[in-house]
C-alpha atoms as a PDB file:
ATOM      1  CA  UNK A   1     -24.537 -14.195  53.531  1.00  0.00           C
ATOM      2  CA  UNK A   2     -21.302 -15.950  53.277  1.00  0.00           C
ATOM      3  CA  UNK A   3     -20.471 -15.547  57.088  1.00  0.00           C
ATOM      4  CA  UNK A   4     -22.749 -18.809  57.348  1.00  0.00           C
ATOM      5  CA  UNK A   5     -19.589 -20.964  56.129  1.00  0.00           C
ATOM      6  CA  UNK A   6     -17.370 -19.569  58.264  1.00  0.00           C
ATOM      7  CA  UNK A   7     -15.119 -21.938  60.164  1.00  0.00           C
ATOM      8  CA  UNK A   8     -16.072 -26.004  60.576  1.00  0.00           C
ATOM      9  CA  UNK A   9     -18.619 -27.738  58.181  1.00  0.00           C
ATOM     10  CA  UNK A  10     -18.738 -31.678  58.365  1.00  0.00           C
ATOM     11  CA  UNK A  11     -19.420 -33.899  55.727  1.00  0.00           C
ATOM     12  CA  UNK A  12     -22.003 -36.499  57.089  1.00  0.00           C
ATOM     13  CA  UNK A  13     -21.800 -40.180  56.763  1.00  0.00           C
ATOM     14  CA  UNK A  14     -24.479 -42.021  55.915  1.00  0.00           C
ATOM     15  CA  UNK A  15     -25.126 -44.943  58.640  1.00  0.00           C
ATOM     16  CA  UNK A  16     -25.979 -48.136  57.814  1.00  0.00           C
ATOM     17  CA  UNK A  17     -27.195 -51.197  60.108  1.00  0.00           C
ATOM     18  CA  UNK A  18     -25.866 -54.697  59.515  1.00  0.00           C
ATOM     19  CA  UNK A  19     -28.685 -55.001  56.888  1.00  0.00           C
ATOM     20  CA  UNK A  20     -27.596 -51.683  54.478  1.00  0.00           C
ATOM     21  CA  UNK A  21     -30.553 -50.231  55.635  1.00  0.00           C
ATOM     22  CA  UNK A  22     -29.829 -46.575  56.481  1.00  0.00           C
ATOM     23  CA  UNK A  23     -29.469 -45.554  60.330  1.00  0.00           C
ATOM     24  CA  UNK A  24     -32.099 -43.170  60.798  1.00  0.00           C
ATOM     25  CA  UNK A  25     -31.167 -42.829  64.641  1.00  0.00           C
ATOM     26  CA  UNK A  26     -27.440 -42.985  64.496  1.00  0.00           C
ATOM     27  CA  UNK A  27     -27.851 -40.386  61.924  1.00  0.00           C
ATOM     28  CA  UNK A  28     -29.776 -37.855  64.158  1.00  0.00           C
ATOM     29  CA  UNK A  29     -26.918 -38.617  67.311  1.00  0.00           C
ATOM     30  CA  UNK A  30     -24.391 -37.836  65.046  1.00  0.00           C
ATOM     31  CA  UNK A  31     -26.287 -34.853  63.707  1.00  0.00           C
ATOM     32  CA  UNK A  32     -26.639 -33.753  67.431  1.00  0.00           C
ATOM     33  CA  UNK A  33     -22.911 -34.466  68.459  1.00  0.00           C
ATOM     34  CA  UNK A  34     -21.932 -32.367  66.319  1.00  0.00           C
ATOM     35  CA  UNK A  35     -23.876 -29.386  67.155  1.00  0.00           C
ATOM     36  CA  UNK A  36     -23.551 -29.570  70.668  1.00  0.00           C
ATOM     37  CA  UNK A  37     -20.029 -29.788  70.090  1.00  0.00           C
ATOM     38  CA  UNK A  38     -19.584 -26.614  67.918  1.00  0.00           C
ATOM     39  CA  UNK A  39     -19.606 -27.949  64.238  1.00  0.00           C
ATOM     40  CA  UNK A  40     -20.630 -24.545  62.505  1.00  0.00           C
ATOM     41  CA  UNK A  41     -22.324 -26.402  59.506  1.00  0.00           C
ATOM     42  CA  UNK A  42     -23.514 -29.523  57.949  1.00  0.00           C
ATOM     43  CA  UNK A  43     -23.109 -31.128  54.218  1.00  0.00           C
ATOM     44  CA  UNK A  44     -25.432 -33.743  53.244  1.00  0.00           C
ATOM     45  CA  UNK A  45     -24.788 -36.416  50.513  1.00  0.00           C
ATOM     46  CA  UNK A  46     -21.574 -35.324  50.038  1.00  0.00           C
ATOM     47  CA  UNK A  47     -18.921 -37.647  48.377  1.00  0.00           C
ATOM     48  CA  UNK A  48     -18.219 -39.089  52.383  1.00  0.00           C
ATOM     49  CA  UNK A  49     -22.053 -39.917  52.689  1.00  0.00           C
ATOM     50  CA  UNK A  50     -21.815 -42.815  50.057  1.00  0.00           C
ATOM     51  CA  UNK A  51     -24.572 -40.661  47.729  1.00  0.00           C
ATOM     52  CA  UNK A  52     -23.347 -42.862  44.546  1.00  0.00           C
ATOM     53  CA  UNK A  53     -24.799 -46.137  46.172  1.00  0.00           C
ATOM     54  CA  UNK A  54     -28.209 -44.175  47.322  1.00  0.00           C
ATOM     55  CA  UNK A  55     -31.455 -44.538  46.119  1.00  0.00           C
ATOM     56  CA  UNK A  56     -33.595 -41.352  44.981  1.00  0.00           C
ATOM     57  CA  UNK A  57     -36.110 -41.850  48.226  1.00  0.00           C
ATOM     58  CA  UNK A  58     -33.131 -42.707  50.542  1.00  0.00           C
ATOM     59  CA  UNK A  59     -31.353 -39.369  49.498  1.00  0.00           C
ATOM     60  CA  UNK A  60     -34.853 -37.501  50.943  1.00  0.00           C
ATOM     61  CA  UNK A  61     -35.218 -39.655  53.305  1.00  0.00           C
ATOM     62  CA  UNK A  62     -31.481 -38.992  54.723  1.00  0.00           C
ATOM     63  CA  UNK A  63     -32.180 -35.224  54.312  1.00  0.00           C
ATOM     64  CA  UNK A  64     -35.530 -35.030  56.539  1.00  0.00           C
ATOM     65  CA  UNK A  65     -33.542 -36.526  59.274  1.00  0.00           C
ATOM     66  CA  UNK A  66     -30.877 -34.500  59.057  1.00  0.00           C
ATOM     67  CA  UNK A  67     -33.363 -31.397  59.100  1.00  0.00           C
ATOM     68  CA  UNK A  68     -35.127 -32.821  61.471  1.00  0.00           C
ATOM     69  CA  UNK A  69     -32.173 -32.996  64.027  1.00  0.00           C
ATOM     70  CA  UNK A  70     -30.707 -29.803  62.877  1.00  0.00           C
ATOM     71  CA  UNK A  71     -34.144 -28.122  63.647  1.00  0.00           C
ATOM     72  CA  UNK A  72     -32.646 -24.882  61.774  1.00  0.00           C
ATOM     73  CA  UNK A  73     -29.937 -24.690  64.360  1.00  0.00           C
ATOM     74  CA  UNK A  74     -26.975 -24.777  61.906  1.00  0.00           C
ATOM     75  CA  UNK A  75     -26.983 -23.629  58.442  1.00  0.00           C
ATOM     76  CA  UNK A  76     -26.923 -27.210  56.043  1.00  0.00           C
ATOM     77  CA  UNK A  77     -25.542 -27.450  52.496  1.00  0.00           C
ATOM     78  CA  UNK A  78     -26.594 -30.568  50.557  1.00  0.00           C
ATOM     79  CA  UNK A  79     -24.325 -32.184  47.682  1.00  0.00           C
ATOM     80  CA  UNK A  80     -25.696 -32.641  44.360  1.00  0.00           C
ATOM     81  CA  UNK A  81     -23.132 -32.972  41.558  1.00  0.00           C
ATOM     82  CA  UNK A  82     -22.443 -35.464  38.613  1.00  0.00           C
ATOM     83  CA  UNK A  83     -20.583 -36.318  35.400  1.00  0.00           C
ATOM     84  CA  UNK A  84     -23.944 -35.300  33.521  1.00  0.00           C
ATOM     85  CA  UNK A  85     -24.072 -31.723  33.757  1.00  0.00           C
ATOM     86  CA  UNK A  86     -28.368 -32.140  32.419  1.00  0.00           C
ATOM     87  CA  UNK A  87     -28.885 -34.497  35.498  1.00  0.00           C
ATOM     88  CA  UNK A  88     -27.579 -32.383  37.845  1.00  0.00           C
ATOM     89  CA  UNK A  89     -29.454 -29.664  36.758  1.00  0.00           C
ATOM     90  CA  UNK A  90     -32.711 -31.854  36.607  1.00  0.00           C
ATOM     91  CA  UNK A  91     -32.093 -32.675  40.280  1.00  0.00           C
ATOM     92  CA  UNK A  92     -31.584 -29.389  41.106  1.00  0.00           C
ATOM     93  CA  UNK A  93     -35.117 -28.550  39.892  1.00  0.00           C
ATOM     94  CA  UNK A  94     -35.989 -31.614  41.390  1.00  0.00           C
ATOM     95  CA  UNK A  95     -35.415 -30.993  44.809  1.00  0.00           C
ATOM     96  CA  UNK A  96     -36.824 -28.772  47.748  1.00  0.00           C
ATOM     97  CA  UNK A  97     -34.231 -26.453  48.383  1.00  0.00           C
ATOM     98  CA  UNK A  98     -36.020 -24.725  50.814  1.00  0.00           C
ATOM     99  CA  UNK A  99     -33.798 -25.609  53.836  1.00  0.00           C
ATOM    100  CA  UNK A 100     -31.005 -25.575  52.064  1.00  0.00           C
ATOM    101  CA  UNK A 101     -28.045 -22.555  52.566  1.00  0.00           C
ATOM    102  CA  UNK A 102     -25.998 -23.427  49.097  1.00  0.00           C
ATOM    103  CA  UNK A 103     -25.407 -26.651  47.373  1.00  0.00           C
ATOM    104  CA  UNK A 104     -21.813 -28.399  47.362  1.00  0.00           C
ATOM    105  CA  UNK A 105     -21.305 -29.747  43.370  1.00  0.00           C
ATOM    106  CA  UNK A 106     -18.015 -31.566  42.900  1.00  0.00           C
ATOM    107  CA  UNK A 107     -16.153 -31.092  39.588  1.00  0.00           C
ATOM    108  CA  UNK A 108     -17.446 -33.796  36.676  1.00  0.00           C
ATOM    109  CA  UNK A 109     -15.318 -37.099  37.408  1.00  0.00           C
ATOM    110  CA  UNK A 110     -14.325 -40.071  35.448  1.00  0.00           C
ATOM    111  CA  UNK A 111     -15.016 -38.240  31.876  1.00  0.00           C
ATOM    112  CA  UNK A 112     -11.967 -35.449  32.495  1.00  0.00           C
ATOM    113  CA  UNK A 113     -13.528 -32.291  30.650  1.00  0.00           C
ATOM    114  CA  UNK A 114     -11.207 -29.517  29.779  1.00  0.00           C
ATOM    115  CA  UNK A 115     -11.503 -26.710  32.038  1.00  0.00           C
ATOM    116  CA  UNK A 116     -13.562 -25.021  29.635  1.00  0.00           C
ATOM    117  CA  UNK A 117     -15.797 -27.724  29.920  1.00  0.00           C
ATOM    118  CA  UNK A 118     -15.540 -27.627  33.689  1.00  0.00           C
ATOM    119  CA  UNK A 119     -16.348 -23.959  33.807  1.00  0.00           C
ATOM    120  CA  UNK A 120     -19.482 -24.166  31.374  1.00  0.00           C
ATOM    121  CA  UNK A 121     -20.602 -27.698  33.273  1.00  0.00           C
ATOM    122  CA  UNK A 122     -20.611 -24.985  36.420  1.00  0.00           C
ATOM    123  CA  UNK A 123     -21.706 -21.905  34.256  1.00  0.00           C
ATOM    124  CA  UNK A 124     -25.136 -23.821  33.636  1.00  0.00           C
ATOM    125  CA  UNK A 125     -25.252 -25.008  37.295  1.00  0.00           C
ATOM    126  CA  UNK A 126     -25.243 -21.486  39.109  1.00  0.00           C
ATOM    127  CA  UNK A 127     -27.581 -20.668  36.164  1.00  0.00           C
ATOM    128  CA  UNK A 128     -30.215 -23.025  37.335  1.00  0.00           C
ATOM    129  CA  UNK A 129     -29.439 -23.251  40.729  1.00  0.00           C
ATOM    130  CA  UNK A 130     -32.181 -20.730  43.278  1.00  0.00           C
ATOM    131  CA  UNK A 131     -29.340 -20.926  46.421  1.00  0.00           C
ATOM    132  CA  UNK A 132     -25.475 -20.511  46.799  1.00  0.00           C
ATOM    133  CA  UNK A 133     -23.263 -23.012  45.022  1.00  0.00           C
ATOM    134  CA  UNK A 134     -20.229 -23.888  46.609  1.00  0.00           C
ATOM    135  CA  UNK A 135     -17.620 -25.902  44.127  1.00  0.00           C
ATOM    136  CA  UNK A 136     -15.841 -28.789  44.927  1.00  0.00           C
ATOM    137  CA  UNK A 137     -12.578 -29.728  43.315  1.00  0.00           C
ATOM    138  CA  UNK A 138     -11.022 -33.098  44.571  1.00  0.00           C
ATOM    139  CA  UNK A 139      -8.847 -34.095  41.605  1.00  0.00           C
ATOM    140  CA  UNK A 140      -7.600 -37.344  43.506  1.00  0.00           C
ATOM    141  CA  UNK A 141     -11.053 -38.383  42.955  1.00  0.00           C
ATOM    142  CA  UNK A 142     -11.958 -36.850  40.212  1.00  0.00           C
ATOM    143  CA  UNK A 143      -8.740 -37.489  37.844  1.00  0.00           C
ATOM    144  CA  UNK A 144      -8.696 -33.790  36.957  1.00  0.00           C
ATOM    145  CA  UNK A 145      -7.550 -30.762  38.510  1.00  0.00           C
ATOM    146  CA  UNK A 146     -10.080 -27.618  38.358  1.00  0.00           C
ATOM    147  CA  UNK A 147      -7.198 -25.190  38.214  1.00  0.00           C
ATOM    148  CA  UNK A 148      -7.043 -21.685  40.014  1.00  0.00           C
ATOM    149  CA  UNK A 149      -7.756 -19.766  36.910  1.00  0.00           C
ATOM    150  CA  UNK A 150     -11.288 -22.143  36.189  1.00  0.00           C
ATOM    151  CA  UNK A 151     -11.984 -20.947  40.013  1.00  0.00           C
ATOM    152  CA  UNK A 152     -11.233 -17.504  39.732  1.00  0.00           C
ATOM    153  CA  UNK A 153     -13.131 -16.795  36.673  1.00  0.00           C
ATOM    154  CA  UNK A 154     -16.141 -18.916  37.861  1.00  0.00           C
ATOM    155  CA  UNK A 155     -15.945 -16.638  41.238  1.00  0.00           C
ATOM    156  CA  UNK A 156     -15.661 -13.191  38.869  1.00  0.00           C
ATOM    157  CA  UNK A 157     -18.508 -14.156  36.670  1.00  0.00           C
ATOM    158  CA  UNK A 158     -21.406 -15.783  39.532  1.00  0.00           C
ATOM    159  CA  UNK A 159     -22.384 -13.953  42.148  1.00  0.00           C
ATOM    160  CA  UNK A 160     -24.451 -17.136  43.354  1.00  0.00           C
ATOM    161  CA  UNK A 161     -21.125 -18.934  43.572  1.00  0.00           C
ATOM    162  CA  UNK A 162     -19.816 -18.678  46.870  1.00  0.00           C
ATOM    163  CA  UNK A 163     -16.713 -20.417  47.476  1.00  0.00           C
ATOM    164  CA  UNK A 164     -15.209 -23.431  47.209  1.00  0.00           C
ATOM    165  CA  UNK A 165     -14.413 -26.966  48.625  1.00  0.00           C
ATOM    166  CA  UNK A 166     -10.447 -27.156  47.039  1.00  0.00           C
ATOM    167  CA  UNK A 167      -8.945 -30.480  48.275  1.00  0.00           C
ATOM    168  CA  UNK A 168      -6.338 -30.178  45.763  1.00  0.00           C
ATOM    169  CA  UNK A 169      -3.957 -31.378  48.529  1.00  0.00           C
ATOM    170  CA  UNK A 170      -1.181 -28.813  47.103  1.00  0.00           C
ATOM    171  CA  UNK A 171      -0.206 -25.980  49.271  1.00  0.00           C
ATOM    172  CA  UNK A 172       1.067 -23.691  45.943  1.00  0.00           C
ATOM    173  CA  UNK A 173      -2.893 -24.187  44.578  1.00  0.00           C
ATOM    174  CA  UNK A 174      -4.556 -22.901  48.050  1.00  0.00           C
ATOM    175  CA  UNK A 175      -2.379 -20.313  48.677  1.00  0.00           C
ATOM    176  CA  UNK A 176      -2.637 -18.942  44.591  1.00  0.00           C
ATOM    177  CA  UNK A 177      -6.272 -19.120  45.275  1.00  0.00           C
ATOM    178  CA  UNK A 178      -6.255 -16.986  48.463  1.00  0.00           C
ATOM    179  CA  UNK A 179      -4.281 -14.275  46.648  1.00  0.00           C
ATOM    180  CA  UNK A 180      -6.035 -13.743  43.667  1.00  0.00           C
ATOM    181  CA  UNK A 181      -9.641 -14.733  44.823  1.00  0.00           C
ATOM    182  CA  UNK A 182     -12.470 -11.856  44.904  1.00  0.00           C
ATOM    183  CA  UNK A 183     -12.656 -10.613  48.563  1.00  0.00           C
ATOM    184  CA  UNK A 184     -15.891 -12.197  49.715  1.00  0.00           C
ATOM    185  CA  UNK A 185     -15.425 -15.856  47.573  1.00  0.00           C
ATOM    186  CA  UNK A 186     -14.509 -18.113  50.728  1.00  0.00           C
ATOM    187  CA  UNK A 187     -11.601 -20.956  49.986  1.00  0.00           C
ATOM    188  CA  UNK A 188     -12.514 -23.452  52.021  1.00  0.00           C
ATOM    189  CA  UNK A 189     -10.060 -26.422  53.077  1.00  0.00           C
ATOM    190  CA  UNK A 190     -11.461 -30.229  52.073  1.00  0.00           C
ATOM    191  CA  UNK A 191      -8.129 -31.565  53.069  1.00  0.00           C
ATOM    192  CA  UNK A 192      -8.192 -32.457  56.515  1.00  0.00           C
ATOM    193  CA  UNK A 193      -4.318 -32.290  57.044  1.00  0.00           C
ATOM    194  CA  UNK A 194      -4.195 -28.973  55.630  1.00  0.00           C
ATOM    195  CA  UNK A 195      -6.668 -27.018  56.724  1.00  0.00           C
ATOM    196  CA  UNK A 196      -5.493 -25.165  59.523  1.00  0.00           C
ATOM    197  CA  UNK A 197      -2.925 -23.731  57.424  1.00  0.00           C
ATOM    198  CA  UNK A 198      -4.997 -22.994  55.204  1.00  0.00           C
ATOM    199  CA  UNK A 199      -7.127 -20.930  57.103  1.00  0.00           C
ATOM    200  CA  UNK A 200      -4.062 -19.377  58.695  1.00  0.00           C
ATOM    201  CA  UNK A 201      -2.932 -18.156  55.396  1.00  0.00           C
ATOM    202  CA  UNK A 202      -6.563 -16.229  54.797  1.00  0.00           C
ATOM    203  CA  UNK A 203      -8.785 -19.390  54.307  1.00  0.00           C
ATOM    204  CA  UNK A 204     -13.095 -19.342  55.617  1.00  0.00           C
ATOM    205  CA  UNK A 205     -12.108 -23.054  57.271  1.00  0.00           C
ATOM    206  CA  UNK A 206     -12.734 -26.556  56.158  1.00  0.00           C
ATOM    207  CA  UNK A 207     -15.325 -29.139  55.636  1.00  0.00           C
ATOM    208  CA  UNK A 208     -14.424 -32.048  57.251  1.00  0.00           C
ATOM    209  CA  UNK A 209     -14.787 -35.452  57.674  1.00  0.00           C
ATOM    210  CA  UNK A 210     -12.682 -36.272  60.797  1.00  0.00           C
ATOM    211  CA  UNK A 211     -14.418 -33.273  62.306  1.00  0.00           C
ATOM    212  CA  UNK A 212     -17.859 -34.880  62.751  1.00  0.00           C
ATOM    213  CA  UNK A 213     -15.905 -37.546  65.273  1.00  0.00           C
ATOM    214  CA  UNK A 214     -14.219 -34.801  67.327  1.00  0.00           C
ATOM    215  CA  UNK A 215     -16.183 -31.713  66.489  1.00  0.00           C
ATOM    216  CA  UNK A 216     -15.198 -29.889  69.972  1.00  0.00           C
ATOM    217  CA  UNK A 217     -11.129 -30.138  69.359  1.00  0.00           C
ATOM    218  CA  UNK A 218     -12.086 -29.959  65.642  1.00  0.00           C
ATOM    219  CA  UNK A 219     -13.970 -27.118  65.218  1.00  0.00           C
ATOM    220  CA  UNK A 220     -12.003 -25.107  68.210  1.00  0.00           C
ATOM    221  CA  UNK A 221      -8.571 -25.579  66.216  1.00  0.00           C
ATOM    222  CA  UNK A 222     -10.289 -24.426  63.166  1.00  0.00           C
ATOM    223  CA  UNK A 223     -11.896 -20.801  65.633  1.00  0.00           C
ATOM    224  CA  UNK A 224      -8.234 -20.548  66.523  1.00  0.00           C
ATOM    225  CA  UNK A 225      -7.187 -20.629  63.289  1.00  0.00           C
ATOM    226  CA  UNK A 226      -9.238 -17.979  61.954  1.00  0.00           C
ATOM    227  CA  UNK A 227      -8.530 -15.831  64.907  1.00  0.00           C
ATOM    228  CA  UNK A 228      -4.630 -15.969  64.165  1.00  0.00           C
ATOM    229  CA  UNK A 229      -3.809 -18.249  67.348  1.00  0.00           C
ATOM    230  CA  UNK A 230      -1.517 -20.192  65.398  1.00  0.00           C
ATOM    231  CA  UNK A 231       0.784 -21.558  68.633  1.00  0.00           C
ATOM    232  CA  UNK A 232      -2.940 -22.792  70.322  1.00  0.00           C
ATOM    233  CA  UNK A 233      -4.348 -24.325  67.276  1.00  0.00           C
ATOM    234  CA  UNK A 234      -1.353 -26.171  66.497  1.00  0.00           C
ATOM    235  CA  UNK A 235      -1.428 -27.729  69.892  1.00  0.00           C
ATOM    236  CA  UNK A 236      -4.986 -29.214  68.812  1.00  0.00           C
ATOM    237  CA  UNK A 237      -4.016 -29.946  65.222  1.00  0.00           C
ATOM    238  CA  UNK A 238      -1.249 -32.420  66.713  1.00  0.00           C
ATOM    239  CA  UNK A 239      -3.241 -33.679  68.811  1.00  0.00           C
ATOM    240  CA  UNK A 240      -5.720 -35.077  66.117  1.00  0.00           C
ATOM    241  CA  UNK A 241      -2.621 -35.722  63.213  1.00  0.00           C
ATOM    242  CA  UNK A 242      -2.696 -39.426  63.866  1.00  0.00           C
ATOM    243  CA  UNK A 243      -6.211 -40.097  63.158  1.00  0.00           C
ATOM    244  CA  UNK A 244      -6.482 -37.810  60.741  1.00  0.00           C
ATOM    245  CA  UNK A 245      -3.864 -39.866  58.467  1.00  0.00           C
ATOM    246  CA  UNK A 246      -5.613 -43.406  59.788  1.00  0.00           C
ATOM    247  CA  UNK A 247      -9.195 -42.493  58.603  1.00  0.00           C
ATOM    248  CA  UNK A 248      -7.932 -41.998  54.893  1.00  0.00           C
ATOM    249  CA  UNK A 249      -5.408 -45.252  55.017  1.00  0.00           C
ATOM    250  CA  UNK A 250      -7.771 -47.032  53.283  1.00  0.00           C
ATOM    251  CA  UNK A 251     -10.253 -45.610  52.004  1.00  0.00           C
ATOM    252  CA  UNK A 252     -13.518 -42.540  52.935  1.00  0.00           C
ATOM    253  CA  UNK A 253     -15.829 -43.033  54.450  1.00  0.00           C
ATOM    254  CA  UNK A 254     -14.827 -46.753  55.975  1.00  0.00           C
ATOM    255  CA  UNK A 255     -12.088 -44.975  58.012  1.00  0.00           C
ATOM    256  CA  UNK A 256     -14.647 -42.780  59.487  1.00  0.00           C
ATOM    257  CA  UNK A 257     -17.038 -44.922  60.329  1.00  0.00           C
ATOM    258  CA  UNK A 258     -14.301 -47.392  62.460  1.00  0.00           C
ATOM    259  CA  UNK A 259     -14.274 -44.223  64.298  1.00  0.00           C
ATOM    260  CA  UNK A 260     -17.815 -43.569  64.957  1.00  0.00           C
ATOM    261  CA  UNK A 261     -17.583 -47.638  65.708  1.00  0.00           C
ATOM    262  CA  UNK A 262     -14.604 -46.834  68.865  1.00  0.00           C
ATOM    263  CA  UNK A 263     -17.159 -43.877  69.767  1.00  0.00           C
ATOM    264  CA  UNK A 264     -20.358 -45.715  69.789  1.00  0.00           C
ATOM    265  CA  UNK A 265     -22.289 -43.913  67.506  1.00  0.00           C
ATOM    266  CA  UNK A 266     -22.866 -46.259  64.588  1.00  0.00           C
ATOM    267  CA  UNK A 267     -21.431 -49.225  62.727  1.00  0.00           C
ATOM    268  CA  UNK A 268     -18.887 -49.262  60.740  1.00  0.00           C
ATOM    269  CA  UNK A 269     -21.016 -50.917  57.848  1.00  0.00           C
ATOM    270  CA  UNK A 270     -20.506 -49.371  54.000  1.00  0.00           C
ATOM    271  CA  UNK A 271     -21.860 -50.726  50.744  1.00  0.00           C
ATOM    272  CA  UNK A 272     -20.030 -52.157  48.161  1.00  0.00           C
ATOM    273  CA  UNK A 273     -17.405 -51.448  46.496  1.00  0.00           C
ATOM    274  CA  UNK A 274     -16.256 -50.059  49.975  1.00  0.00           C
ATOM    275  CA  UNK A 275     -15.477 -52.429  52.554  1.00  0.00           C
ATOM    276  CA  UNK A 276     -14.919 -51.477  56.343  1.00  0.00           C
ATOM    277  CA  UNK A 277     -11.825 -51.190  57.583  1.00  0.00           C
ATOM    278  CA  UNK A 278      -9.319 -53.743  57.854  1.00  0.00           C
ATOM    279  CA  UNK A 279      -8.717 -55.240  61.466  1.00  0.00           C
ATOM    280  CA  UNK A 280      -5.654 -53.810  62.192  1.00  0.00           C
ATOM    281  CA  UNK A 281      -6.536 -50.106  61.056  1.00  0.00           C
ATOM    282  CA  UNK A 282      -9.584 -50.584  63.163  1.00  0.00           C
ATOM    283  CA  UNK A 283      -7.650 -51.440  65.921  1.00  0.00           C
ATOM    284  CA  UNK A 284      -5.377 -48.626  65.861  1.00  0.00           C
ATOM    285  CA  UNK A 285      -7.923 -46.178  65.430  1.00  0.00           C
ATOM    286  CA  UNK A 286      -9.761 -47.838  68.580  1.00  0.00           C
ATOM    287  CA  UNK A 287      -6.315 -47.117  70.794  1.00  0.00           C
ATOM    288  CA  UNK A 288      -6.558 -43.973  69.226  1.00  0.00           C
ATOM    289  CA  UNK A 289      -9.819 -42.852  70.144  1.00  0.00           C
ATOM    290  CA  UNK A 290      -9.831 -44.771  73.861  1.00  0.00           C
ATOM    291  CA  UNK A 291      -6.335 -42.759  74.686  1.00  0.00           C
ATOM    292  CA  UNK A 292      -7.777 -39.692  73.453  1.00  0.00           C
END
């Protein structure tokens, strides 16, 4: 079962024209880019696809295209998390899973639970939840660390929880994770700087959001990785360093999106409180992406 995370997921924008309408069409391209360029798996309304500042209808709306596109090519995981452990369980319920492969829930933000509250927040979501949940710790966002122990006994004690997104950004944290883990709970990178070496040191990959703009170098470093070619993968991985650090100068996804801009594939448009990308970010990410 778990093989199906194996290696590159990207976390999808959500593309809006001038108007803040969603992009139904840029959506699909980038949908198809990234298949036919080797992306292993897709995450919808994740954090990256603005899901705060969409509507209930947009949210289905945005996931039939996305399945439409995909076509059950790919195996897609769709984000549905919250600060209000009830309403995330209500849209669980809520939703047709049917399509889905797992869910992606990030750790409750803003209200800073104790990791006992973290782990019971998550204990009633794998209760309620009919496919794999993959957690999501991003304490940079979330003001609060899920620690390796809150992991680890969530992984003992679920067998519907499958892994997790850990974009901890501390080496120590991964690496105590991939020690003590159980042998088939997958660790899987959501720091883009880091995740080759974490999936050198015994990591299932990454989900990414510079890899849905280069998904062929992307999700080739990441197959190198997990095959032990360390000296090949690098050789990618330094190729794509720059950008990686420009698309999160600012802020996600606006970074992102000035690089789907320099690749034609949508605007760089975000609702508020983002705002795109100042001019001279965009401009070095445009020399960027016409050198490379």
């Amino acid at each position: 079962m778990n093989s199906k995370f194996l290696g590159t997921g990207v976390a999808l924008v959500t593309p809006f024209k001038t108007d803040l309408s969603v992009d139904h069409e840029a959506l699909t391209n980038i949908v198809n880019f990234n298949i036919d360029n080797g992306t292993d798996y897709l995450v919808i309304c994740g954090t990256t696809a603005e899901s705060v500042t969409v509507t209930k209808q947009e949210k289905q709306d945005i996931i039939k295209t996305i399945s439409k596109a995909n076509n059950g090519r790919v195996p897609m995981v769709l984000g549905i998390g919250g600060n209000n452990t009830m309403q995330v369980i209500e849209e669980i319920k809520a939703t047709n899973l049917s399509d889905m492969d797992a869910i992606l829930s990030v750790s409750p933000y803003y209200t800073k639970p104790t990791q006992e509250g973290i782990y019971q927040h998550f204990k009633a979501i794998a209760e309620a939840s009919p496919v794999p949940v993959i957690l999501y710790n991003v304490p940079g966002r979330t003001s609060k660390n899920m620690e390796p122990e809150t992991t680890l006994r969530l992984a003992n004690d679920f067998e519907n929880i499958i892994g997790i997104k850990e974009a901890c950004n501390n080496v120590a944290q991964y690496l105590k994770l991939l020690k003590d883990k159980p042998e088939d709970f997958l660790i899987i990178s959501g720091d883009d700087d880091l995740a080759l070496g974490v999936v050198l040191a015994g990591g299932a990959g990454v989900i990414s959001v510079i890899g849905q703009a280069f998904p062929k170098e992307f999700s080739e470093m990441i197959r190198l990785g997990l095959e032990g070619n360390a000296k090949e993968a690098y050789k990618l991985h330094f190729k794509l360093m720059d950008v990686i650090g420009y698309i999160f100068e600012e802020n996600n996804p606006a970074g992102i999106k000035a690089v789907f801009e320099a690749l034609n594939l949508c605007q760089d448009t975000v609702r508020l409180p983002l705002v795109p990308a100042s001019n001279g970010l965009k401009a070095k990410i445009a020399d960027f992406v016409n050198q490379f």
